[in-house]
N, C-alpha and C. Protein backbone atom coordinates (compact mmCIF):
# COMPACT_ATOMS: atom_id res chain seq x y z
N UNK A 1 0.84 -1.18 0.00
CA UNK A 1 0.00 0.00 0.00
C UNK A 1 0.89 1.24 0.00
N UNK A 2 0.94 2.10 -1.08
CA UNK A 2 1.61 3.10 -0.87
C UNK A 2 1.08 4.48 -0.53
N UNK A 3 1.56 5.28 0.65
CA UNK A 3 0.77 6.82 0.95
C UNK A 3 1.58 7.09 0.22
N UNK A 4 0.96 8.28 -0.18
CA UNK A 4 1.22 9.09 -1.37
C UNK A 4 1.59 11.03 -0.42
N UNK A 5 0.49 11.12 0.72
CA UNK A 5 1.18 11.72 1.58
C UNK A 5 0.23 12.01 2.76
N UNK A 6 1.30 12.58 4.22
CA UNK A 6 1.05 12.22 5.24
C UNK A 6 0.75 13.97 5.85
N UNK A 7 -0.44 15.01 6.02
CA UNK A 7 -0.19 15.82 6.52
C UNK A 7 -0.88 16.03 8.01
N UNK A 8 0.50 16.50 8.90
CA UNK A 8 0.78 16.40 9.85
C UNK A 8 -0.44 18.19 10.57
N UNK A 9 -1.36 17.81 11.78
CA UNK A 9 -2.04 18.84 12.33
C UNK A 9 -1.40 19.47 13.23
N UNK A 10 -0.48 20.34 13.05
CA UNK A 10 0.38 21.06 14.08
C UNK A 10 -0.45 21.51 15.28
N UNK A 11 -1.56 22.11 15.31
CA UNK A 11 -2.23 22.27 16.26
C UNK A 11 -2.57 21.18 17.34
N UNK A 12 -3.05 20.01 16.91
CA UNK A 12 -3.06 19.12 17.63
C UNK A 12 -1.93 18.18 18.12
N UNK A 13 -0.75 18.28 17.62
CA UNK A 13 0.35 18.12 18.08
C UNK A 13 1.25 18.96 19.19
N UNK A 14 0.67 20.05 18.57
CA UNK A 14 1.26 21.63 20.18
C UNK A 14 0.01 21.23 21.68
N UNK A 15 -1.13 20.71 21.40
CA UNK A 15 -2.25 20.48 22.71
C UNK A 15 -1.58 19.35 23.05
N UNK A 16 -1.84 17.92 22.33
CA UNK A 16 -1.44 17.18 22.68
C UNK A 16 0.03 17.01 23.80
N UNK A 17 1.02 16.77 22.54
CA UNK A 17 2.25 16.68 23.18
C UNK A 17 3.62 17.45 23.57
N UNK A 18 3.03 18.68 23.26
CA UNK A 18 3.68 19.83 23.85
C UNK A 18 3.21 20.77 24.76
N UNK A 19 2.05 20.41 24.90
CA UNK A 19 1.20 20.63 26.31
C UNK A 19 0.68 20.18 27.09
N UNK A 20 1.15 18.82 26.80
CA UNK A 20 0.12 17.66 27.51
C UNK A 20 0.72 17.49 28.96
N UNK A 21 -0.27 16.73 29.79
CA UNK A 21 0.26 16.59 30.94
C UNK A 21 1.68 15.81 31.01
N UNK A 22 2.11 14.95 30.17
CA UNK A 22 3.11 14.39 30.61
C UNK A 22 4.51 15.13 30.51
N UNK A 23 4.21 15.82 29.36
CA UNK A 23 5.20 16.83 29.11
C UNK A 23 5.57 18.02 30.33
N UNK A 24 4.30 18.15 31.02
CA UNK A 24 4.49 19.30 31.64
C UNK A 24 5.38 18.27 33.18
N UNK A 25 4.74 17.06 33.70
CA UNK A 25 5.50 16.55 34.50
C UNK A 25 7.03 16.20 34.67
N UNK A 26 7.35 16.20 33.07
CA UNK A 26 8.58 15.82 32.90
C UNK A 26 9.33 16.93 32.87
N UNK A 27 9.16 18.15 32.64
CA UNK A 27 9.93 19.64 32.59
C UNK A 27 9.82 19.84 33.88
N UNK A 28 8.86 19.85 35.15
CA UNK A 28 9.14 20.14 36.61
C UNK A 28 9.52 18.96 37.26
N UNK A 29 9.94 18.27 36.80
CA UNK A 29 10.87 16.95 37.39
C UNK A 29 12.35 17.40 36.99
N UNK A 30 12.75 17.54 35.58
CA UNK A 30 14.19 18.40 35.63
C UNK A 30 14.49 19.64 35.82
N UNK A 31 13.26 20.87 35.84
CA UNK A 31 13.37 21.69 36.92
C UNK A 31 13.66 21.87 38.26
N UNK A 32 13.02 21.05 38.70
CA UNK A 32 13.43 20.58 40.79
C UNK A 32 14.53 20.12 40.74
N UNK A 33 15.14 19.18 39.75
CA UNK A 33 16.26 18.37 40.36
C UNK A 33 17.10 19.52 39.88
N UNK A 34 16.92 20.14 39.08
CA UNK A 34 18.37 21.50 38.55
C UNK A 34 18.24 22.51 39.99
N UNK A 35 16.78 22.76 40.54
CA UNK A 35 17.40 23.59 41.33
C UNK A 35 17.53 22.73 42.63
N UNK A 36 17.31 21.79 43.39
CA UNK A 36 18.56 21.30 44.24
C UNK A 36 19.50 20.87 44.08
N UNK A 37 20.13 20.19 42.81
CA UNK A 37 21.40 20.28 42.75
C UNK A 37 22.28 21.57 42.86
N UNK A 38 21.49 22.36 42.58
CA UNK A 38 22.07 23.93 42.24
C UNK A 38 22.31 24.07 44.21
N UNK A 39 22.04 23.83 45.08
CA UNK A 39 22.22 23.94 46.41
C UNK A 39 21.66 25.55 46.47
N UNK A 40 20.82 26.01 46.07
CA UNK A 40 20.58 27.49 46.51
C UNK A 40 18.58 27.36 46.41
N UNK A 41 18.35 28.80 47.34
CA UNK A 41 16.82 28.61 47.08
C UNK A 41 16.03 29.01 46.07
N UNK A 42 15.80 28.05 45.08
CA UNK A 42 15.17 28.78 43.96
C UNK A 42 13.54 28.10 44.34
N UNK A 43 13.01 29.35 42.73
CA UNK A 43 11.60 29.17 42.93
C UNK A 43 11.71 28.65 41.07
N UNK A 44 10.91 27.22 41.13
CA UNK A 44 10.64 26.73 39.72
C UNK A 44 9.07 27.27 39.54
N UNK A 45 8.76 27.81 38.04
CA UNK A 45 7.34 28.56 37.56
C UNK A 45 7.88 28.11 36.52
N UNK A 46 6.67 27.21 36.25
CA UNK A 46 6.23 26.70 34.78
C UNK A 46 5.14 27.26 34.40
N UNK A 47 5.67 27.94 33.16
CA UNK A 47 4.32 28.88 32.00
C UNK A 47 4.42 28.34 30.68
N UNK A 48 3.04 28.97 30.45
CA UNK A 48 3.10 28.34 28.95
C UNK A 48 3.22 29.36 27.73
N UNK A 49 3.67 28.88 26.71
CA UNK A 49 4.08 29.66 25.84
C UNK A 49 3.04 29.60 24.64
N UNK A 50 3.25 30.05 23.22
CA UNK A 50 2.51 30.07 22.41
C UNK A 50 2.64 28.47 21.78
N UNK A 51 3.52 28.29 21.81
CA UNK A 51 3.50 26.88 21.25
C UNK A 51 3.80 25.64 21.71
N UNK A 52 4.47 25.78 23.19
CA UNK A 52 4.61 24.91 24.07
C UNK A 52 4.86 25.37 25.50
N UNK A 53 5.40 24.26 26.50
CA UNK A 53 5.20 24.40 27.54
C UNK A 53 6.67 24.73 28.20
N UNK A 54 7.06 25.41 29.11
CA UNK A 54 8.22 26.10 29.54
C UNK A 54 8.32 26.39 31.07
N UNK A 55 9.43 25.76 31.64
CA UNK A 55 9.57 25.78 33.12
C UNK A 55 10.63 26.83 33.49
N UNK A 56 10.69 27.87 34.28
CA UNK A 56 12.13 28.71 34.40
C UNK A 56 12.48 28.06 35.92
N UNK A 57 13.44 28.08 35.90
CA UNK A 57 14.29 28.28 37.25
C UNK A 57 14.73 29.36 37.52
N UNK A 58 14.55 30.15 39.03
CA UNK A 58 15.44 31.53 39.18
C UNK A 58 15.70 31.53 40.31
N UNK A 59 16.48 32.45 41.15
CA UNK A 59 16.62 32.78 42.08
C UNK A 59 16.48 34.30 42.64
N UNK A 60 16.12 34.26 43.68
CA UNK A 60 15.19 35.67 43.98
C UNK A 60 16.21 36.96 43.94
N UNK A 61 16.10 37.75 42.98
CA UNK A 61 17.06 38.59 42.75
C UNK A 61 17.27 39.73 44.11
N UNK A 62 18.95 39.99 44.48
CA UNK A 62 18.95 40.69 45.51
C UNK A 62 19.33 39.48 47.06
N UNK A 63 18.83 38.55 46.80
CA UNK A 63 19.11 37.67 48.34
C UNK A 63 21.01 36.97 48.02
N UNK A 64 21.35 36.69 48.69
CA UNK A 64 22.53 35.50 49.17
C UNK A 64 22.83 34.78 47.80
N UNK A 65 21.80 33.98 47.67
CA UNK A 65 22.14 32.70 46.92
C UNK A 65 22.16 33.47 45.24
N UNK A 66 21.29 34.80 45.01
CA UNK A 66 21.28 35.30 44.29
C UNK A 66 22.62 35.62 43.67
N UNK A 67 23.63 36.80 44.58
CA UNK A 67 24.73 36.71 44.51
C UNK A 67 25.81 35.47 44.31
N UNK A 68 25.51 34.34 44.99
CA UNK A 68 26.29 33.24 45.10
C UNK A 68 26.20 32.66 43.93
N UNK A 69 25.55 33.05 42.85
CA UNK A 69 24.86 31.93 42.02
C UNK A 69 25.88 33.45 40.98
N UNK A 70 25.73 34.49 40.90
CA UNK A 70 26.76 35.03 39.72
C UNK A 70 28.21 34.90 39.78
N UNK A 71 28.72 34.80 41.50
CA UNK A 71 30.12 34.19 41.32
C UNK A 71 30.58 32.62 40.93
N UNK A 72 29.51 31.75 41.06
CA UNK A 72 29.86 30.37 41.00
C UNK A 72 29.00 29.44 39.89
N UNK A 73 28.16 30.34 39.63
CA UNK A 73 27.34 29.93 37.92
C UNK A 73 26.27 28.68 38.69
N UNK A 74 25.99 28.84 39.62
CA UNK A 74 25.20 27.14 40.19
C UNK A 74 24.19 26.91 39.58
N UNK A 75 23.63 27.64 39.08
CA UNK A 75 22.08 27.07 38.35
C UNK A 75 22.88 26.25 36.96
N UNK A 76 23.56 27.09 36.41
CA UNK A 76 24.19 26.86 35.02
C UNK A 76 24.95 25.32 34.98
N UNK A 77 25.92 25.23 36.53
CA UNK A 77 26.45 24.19 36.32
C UNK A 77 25.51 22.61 36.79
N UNK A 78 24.22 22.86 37.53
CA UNK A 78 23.41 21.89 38.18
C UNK A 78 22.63 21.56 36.38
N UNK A 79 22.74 22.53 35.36
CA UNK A 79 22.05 21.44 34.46
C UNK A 79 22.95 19.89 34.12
N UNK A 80 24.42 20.30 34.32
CA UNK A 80 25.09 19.18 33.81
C UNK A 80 25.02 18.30 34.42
């Protein structure tokens, strides 16, 4: 049987699996673990974007760990 062709519903591919719940569990699962490895107090906020789903990590600008985190890069180096 040969397709001749296959077109793909981007829309329902951005709800589905770029917004779907599993997706979103799996981005605040390597969010949390980046910021305790990072040893400082961050706050993880997952938002959503126009076309998918997006977790930030930060640290509260102005405190301790804030500072600690531009001399020693800790968020940067806890992705590795």
């Amino acid at each position: 049987m040969k397709v001749d062709r296959v077109v793909l519903n981007f829309g329902e591919v951005s709800r589905q699996i770029l917004k779907g719940a599993g997706t979103e569990a799996l981005l605040l699962e390597i969010a949390n673990r980046v910021a305790d490895q990072s040893g400082l107090a961050c706050k993880v906020d997952p938002y959503e974007g126009r076309k998918r789903l997006n977790v930030s990590v930060s640290v509260e600008p102005g405190s301790d760990d804030y500072y600690r985190n531009l001399h020693t890069n800790a968020l940067a180096s806890a992705l590795y």
